[in-house]
PDB file of N, CA and C in Angstrom:
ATOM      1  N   UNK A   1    -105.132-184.314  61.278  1.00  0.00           N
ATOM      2  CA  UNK A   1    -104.606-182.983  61.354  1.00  0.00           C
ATOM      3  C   UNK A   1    -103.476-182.935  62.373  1.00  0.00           C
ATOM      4  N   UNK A   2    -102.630-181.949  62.066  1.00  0.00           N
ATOM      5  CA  UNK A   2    -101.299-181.702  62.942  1.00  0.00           C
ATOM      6  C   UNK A   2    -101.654-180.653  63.594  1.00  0.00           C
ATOM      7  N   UNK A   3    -101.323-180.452  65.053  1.00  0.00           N
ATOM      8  CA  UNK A   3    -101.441-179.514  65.453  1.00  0.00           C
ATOM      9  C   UNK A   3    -100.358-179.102  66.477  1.00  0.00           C
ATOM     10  N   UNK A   4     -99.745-177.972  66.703  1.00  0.00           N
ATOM     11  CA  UNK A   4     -98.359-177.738  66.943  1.00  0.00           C
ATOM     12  C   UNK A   4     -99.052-176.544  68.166  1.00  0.00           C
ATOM     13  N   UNK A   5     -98.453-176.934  69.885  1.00  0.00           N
ATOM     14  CA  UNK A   5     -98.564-176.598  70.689  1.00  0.00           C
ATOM     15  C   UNK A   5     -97.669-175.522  70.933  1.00  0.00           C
ATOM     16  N   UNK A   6     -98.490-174.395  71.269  1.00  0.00           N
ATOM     17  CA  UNK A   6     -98.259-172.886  71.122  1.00  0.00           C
ATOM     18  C   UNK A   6     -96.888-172.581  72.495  1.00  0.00           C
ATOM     19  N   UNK A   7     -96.127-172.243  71.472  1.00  0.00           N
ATOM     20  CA  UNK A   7     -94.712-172.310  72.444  1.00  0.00           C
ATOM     21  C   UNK A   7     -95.235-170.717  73.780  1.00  0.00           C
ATOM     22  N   UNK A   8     -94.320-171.107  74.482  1.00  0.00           N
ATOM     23  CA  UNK A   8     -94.416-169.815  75.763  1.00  0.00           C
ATOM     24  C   UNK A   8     -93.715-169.248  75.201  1.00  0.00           C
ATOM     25  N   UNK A   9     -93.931-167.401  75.187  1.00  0.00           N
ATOM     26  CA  UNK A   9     -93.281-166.572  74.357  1.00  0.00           C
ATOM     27  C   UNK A   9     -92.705-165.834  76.117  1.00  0.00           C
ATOM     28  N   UNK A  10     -91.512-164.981  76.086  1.00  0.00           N
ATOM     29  CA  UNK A  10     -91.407-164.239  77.127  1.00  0.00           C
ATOM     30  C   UNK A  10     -92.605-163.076  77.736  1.00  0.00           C
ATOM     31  N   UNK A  11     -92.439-163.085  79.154  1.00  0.00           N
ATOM     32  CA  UNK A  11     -93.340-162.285  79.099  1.00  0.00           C
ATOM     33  C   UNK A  11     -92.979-161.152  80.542  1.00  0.00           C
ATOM     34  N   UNK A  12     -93.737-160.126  80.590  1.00  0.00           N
ATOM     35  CA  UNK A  12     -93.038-159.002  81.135  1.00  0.00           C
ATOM     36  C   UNK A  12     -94.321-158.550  81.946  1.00  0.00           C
ATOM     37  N   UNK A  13     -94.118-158.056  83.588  1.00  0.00           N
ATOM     38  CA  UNK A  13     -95.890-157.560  84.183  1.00  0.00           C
ATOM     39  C   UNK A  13     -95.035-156.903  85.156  1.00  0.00           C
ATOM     40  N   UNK A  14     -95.116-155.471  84.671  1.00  0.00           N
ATOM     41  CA  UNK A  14     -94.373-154.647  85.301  1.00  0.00           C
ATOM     42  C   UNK A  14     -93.119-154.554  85.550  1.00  0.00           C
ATOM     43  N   UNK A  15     -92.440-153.873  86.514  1.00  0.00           N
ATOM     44  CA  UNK A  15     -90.726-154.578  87.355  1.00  0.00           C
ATOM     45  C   UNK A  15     -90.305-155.469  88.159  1.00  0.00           C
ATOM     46  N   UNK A  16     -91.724-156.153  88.324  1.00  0.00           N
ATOM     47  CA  UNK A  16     -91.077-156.942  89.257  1.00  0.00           C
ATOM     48  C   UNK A  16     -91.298-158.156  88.844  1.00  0.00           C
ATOM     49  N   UNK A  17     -91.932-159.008  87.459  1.00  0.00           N
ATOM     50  CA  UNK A  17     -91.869-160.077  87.079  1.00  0.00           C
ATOM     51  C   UNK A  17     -91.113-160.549  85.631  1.00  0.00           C
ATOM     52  N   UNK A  18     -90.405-161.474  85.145  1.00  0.00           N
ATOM     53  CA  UNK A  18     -90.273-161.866  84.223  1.00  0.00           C
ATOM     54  C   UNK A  18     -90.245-162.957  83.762  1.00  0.00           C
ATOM     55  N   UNK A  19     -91.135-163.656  82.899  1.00  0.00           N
ATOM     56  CA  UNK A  19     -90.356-165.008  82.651  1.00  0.00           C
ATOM     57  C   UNK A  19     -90.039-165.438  81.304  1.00  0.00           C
ATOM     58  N   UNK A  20     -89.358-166.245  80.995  1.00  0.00           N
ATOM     59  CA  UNK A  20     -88.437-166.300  80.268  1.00  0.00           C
ATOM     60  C   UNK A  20     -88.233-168.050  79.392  1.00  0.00           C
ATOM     61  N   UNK A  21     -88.839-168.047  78.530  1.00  0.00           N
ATOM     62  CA  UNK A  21     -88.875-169.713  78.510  1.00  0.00           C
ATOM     63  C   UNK A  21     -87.214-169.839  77.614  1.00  0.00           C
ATOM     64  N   UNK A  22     -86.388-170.737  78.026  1.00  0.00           N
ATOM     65  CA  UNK A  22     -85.220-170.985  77.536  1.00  0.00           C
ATOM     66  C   UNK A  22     -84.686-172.698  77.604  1.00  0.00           C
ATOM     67  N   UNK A  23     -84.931-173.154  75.731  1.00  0.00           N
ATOM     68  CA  UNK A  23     -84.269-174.457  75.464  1.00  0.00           C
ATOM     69  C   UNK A  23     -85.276-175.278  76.803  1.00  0.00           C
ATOM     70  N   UNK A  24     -85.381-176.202  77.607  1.00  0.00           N
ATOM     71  CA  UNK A  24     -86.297-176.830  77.962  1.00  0.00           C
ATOM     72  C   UNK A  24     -86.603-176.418  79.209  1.00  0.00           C
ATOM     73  N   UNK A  25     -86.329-175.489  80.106  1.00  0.00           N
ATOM     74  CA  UNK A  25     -86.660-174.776  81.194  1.00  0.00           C
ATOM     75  C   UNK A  25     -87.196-173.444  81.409  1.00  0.00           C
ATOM     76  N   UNK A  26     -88.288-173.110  82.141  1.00  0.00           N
ATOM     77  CA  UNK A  26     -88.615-171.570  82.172  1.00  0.00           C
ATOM     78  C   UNK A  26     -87.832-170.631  83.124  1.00  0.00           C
ATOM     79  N   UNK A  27     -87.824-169.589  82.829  1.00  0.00           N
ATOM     80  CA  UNK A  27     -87.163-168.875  83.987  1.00  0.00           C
ATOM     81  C   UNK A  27     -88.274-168.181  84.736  1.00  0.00           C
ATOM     82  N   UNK A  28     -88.104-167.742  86.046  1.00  0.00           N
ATOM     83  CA  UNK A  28     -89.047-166.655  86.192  1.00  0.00           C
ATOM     84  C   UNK A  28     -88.117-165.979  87.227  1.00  0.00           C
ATOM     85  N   UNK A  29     -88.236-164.457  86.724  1.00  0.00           N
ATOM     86  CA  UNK A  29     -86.856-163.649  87.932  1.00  0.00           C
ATOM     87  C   UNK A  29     -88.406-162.219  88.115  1.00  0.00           C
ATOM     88  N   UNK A  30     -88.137-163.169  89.501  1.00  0.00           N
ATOM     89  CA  UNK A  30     -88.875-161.872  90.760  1.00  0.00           C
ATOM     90  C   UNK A  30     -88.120-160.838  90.874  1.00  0.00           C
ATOM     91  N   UNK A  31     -88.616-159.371  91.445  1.00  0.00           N
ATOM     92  CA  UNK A  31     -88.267-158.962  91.235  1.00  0.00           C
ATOM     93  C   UNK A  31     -88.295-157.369  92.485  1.00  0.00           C
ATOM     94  N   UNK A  32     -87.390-156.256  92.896  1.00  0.00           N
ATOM     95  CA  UNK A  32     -87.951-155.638  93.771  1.00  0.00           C
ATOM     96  C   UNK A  32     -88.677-155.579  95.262  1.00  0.00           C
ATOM     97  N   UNK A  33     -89.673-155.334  95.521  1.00  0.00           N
ATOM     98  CA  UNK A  33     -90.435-155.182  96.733  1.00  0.00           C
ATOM     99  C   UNK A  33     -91.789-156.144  96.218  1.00  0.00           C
ATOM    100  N   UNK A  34     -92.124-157.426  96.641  1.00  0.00           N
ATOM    101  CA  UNK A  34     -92.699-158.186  96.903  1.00  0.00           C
ATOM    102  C   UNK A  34     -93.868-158.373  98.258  1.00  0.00           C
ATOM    103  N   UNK A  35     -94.713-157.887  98.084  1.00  0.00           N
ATOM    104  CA  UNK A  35     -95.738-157.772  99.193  1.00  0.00           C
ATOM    105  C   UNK A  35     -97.128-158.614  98.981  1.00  0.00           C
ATOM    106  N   UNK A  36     -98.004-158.485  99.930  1.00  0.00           N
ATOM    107  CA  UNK A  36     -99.227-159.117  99.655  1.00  0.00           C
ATOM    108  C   UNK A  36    -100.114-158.632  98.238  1.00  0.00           C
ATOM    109  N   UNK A  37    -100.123-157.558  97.872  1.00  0.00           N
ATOM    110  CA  UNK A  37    -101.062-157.195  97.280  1.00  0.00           C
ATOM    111  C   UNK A  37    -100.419-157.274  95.977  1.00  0.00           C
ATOM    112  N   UNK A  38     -99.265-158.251  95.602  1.00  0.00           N
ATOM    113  CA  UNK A  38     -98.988-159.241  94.624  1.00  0.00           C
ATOM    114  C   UNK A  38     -99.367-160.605  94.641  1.00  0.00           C
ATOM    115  N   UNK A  39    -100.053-160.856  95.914  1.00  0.00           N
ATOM    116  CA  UNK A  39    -100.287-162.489  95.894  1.00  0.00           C
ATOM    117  C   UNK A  39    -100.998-163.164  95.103  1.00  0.00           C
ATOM    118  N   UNK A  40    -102.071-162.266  94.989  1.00  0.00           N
ATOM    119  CA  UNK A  40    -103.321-162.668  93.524  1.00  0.00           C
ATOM    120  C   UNK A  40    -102.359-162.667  92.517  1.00  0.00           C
ATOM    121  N   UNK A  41    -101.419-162.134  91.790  1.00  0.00           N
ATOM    122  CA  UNK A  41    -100.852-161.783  90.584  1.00  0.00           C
ATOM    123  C   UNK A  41     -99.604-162.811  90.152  1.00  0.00           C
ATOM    124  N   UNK A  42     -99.573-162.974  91.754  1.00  0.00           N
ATOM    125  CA  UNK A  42     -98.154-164.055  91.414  1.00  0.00           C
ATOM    126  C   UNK A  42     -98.722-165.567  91.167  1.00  0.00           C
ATOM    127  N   UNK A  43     -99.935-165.732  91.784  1.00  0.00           N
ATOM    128  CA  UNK A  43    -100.230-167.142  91.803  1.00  0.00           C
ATOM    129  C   UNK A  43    -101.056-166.963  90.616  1.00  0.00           C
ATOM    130  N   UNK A  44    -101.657-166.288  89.793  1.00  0.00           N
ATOM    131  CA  UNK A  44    -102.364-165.626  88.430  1.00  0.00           C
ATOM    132  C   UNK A  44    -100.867-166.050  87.552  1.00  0.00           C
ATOM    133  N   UNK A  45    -100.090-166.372  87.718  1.00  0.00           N
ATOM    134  CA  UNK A  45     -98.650-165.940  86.714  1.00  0.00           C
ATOM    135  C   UNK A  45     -98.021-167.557  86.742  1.00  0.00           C
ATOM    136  N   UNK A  46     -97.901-167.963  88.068  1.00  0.00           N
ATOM    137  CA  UNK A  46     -97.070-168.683  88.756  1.00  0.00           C
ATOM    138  C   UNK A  46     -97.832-170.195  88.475  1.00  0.00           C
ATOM    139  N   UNK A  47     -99.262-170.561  88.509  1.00  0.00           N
ATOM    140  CA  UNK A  47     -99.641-171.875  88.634  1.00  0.00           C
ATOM    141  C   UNK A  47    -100.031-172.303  87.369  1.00  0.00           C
ATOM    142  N   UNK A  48    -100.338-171.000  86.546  1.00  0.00           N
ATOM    143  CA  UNK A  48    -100.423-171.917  84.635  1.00  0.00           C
ATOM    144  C   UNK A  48     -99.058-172.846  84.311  1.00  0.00           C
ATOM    145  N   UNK A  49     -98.637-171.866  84.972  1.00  0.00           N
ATOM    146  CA  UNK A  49     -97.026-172.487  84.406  1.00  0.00           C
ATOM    147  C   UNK A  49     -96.825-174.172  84.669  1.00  0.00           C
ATOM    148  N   UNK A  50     -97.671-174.969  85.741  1.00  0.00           N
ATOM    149  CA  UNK A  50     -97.755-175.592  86.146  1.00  0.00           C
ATOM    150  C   UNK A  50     -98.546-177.036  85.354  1.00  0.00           C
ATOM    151  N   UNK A  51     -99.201-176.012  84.304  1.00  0.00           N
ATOM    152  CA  UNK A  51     -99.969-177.068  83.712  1.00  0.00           C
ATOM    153  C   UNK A  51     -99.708-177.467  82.301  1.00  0.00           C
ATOM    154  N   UNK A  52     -98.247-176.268  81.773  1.00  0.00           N
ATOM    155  CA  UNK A  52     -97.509-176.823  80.720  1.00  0.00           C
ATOM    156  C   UNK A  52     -96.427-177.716  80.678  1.00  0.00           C
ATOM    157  N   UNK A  53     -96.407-178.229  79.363  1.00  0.00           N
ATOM    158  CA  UNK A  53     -95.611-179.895  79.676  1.00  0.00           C
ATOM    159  C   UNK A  53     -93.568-178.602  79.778  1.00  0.00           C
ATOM    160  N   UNK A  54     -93.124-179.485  80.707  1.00  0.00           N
ATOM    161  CA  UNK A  54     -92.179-179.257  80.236  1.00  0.00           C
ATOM    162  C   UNK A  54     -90.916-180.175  80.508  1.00  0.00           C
ATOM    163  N   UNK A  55     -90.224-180.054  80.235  1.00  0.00           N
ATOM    164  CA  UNK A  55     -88.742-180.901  80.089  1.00  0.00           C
ATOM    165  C   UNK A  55     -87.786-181.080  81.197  1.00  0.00           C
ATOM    166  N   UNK A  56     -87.798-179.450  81.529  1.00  0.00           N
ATOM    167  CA  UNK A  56     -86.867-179.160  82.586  1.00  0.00           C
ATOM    168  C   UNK A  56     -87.009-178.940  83.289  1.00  0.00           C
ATOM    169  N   UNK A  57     -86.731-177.579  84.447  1.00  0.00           N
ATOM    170  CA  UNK A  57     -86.983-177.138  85.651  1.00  0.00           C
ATOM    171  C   UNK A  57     -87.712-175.809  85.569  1.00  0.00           C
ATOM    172  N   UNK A  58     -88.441-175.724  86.675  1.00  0.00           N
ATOM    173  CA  UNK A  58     -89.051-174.082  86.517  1.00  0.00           C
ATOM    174  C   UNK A  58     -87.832-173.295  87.532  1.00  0.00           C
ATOM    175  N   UNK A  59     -87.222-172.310  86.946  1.00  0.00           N
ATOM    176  CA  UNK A  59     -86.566-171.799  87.331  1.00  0.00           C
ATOM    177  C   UNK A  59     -86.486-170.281  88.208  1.00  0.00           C
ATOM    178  N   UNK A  60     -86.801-170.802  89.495  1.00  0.00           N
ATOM    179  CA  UNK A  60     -86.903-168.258  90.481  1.00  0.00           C
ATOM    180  C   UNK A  60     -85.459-168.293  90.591  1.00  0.00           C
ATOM    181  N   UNK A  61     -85.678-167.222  89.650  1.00  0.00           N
ATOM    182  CA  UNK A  61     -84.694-166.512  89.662  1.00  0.00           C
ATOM    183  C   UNK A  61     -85.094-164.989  91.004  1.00  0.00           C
ATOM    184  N   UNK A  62     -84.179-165.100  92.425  1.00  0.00           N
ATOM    185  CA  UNK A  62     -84.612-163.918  93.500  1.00  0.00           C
ATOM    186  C   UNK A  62     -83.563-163.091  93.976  1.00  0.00           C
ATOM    187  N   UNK A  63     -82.934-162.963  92.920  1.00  0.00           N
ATOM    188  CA  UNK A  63     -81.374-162.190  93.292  1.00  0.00           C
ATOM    189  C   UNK A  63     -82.097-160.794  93.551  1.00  0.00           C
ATOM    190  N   UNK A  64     -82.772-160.026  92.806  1.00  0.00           N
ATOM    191  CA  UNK A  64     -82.644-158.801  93.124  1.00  0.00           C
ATOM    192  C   UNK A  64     -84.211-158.409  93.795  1.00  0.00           C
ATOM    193  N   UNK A  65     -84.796-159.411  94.382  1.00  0.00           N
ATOM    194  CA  UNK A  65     -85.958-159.100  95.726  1.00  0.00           C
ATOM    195  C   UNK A  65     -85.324-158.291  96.769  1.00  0.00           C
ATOM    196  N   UNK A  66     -85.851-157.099  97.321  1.00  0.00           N
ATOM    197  CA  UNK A  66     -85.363-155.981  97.987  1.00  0.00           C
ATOM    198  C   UNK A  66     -86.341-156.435  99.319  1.00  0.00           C
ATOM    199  N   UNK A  67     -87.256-156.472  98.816  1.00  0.00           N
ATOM    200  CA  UNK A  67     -88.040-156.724  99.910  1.00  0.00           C
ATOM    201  C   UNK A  67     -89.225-157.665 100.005  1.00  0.00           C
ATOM    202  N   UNK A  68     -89.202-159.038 101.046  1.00  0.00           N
ATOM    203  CA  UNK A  68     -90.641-159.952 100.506  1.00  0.00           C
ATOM    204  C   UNK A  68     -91.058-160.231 101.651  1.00  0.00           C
ATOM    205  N   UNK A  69     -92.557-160.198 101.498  1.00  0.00           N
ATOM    206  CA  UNK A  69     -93.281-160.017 103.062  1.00  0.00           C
ATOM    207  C   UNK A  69     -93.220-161.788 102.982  1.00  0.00           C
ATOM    208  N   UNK A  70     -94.399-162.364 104.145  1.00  0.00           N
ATOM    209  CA  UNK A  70     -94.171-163.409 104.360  1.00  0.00           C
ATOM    210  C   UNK A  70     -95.970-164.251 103.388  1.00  0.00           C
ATOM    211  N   UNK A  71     -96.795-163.571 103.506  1.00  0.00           N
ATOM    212  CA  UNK A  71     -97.595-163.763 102.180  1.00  0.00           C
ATOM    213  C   UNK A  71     -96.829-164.436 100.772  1.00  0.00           C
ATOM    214  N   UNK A  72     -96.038-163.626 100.301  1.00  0.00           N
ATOM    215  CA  UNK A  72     -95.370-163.615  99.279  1.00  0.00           C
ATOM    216  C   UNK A  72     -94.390-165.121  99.373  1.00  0.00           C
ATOM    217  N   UNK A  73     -93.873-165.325 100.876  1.00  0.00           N
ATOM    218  CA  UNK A  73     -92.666-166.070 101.114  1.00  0.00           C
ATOM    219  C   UNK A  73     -94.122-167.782 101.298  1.00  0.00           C
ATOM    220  N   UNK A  74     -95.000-167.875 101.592  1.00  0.00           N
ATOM    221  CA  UNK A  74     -96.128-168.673 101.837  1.00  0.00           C
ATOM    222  C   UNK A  74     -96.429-169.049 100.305  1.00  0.00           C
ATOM    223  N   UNK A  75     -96.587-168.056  99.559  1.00  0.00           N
ATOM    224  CA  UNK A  75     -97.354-168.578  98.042  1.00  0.00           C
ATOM    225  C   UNK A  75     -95.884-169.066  96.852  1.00  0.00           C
ATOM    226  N   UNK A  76     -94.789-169.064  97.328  1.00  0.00           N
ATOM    227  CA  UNK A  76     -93.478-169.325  96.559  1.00  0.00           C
ATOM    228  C   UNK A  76     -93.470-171.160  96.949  1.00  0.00           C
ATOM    229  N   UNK A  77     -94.259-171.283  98.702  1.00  0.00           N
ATOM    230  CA  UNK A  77     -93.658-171.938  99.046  1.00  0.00           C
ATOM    231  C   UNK A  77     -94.860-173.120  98.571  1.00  0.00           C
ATOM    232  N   UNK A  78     -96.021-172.636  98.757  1.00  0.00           N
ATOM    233  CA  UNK A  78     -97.072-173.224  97.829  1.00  0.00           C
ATOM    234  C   UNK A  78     -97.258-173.611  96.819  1.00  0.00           C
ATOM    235  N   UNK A  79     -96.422-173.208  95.826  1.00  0.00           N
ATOM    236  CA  UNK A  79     -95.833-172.920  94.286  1.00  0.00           C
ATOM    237  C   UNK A  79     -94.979-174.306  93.924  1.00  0.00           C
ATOM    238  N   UNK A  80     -94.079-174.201  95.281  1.00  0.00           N
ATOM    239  CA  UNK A  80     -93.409-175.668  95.431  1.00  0.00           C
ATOM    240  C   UNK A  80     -93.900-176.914  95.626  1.00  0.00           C
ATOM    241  N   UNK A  81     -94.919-176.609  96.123  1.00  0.00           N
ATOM    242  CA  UNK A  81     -95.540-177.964  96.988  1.00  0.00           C
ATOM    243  C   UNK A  81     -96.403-178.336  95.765  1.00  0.00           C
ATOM    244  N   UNK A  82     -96.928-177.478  94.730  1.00  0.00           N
ATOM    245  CA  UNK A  82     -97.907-177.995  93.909  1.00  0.00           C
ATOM    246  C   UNK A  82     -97.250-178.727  92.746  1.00  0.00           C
ATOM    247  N   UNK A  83     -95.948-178.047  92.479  1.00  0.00           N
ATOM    248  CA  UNK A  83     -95.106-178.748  91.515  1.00  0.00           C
ATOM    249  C   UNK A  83     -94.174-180.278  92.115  1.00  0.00           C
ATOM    250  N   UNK A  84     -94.279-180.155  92.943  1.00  0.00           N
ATOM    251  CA  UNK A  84     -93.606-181.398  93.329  1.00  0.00           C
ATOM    252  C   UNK A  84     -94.359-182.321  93.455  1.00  0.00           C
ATOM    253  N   UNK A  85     -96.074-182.103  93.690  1.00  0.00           N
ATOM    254  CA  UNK A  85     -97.078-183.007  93.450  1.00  0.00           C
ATOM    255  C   UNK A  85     -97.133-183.477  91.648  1.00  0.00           C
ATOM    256  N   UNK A  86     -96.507-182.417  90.828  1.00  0.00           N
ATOM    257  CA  UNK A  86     -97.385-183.007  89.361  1.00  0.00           C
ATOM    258  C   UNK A  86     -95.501-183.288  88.842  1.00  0.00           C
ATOM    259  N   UNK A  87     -94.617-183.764  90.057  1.00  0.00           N
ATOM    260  CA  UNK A  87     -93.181-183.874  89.512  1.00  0.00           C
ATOM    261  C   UNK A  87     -92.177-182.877  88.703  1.00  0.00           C
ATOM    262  N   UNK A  88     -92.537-181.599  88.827  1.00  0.00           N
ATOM    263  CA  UNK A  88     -92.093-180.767  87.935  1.00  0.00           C
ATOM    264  C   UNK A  88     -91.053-180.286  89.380  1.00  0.00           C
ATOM    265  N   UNK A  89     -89.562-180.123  88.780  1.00  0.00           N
ATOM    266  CA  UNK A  89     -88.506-179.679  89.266  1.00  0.00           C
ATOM    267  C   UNK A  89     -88.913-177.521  89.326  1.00  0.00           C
ATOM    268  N   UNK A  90     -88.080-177.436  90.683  1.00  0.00           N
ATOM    269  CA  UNK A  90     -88.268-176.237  90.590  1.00  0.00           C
ATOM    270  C   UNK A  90     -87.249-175.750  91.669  1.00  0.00           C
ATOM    271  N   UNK A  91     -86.464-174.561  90.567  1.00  0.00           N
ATOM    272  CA  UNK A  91     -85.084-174.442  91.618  1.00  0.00           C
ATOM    273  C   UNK A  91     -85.039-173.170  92.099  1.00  0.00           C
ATOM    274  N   UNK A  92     -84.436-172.777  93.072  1.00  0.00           N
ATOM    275  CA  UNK A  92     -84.471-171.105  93.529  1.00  0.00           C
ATOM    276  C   UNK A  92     -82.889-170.920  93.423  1.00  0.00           C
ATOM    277  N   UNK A  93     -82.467-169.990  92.397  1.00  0.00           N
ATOM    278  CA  UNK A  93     -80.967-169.676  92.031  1.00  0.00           C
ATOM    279  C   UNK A  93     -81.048-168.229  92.198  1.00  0.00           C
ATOM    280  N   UNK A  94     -80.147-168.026  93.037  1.00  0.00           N
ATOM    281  CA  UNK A  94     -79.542-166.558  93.707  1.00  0.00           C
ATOM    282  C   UNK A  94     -80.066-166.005  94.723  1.00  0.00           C
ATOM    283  N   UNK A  95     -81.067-166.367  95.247  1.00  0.00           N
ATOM    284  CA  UNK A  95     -81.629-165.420  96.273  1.00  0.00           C
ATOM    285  C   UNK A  95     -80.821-164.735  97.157  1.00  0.00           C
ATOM    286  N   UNK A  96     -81.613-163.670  97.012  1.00  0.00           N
ATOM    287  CA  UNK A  96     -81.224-162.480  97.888  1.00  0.00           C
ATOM    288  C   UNK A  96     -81.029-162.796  99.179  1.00  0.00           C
ATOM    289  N   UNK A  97     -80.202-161.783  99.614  1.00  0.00           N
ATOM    290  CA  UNK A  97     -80.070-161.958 101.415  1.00  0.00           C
ATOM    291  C   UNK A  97     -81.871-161.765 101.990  1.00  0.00           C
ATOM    292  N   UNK A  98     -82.357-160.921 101.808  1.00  0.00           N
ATOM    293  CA  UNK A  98     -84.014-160.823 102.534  1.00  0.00           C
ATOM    294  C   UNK A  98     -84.509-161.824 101.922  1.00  0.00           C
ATOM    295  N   UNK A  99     -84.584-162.424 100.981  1.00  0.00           N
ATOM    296  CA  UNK A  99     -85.549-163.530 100.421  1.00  0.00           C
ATOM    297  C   UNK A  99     -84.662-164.855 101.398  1.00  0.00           C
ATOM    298  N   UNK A 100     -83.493-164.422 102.049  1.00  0.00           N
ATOM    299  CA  UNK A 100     -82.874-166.158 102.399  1.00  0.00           C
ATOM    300  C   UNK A 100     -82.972-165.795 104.424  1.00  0.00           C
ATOM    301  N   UNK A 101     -83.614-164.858 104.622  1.00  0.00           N
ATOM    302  CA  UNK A 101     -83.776-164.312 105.429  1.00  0.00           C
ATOM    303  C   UNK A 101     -84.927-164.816 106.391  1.00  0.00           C
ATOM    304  N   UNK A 102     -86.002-164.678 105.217  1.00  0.00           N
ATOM    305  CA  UNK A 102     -87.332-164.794 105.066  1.00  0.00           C
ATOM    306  C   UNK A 102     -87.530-165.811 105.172  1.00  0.00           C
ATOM    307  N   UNK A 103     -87.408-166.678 103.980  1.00  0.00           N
ATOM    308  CA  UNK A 103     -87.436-168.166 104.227  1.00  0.00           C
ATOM    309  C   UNK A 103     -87.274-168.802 105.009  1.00  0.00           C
ATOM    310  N   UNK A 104     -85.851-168.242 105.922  1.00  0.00           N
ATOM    311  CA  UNK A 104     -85.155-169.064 106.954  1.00  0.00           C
ATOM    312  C   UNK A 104     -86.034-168.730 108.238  1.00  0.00           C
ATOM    313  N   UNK A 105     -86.587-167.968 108.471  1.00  0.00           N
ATOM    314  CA  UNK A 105     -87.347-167.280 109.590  1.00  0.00           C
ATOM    315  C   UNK A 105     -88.973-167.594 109.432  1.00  0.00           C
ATOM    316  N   UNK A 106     -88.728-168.317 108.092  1.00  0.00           N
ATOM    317  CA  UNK A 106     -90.271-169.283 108.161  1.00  0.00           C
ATOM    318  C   UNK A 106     -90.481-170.111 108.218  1.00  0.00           C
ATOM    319  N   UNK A 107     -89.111-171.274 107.922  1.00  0.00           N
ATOM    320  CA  UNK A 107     -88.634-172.413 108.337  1.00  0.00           C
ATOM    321  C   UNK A 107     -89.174-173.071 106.584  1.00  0.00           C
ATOM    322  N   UNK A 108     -88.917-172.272 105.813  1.00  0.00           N
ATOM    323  CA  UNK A 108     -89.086-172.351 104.420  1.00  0.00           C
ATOM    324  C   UNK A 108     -87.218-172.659 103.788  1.00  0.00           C
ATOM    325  N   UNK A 109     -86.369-172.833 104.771  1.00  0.00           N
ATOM    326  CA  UNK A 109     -84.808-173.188 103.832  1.00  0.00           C
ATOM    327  C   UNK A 109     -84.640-174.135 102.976  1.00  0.00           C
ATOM    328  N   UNK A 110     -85.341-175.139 102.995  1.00  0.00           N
ATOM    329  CA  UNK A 110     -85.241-176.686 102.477  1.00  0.00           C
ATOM    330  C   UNK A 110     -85.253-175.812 100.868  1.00  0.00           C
ATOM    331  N   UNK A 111     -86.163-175.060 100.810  1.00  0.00           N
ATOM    332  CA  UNK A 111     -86.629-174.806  99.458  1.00  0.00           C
ATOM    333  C   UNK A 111     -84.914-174.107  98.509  1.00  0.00           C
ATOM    334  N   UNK A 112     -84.357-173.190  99.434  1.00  0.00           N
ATOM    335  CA  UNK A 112     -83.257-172.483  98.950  1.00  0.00           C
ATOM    336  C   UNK A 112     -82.070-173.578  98.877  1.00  0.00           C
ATOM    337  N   UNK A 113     -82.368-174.688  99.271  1.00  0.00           N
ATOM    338  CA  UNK A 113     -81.325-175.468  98.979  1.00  0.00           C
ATOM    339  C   UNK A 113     -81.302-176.067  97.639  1.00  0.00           C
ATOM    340  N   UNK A 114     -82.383-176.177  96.567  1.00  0.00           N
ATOM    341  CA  UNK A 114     -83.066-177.055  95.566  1.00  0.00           C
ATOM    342  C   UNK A 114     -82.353-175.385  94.608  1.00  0.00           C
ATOM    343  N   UNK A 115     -81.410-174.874  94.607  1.00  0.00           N
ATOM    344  CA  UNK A 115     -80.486-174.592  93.720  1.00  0.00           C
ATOM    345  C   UNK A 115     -79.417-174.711  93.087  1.00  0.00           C
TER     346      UNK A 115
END
């Protein structure tokens, strides 16, 4: 029997998440005011992604983050560390001034450079 592995369709969880599977890379564009009491939701969103095959890069998209506590700036950075264990590329393209803010004031920059 053939069996044909169920493509990632886009998907939408509220305003402040999206992701976006495109040709061999996913997107995911954060979004708004980013706080703790997204942390369950982001890592609920953020680590499946981790266990599909993919080709390319996982892509944060953080241009329009208004505001991200440091919870939030801890589980992005966790996000990284788990994908670079199973070799999966993962880039941060656009971040915002507070998201490059944040990072930098957590000693999280290395990560904003991998765009």
């Amino acid at each position: 029997m053939f069996f044909q592995k169920k493509k990632l369709q886009p998907f939408v969880r509220g305003s402040w998440l999206k992701i976006d599977p495109r040709e061999h890379d996913i997107f995911v564009q954060l979004s708004g005011n980013l706080n703790q009491t997204l942390h369950k939701e982001i890592r609920e969103v953020l680590w499946p992604l981790l266990k599909r095959p993919i080709q390319g890069a996982i892509v944060l998209q953080l241009s329009n983050v208004h505001f991200l506590d440091s919870t939030i700036a801890a589980t992005v950075a966790s996000f990284f560390d788990q994908a670079e264990k199973r070799n999966i590329p993962v880039e941060i393209w656009d971040a915002s001034p507070i998201v490059r803010q944040v990072f930098v004031g957590l000693g999280f920059e290395k990560l904003l450079s991998r765009s």
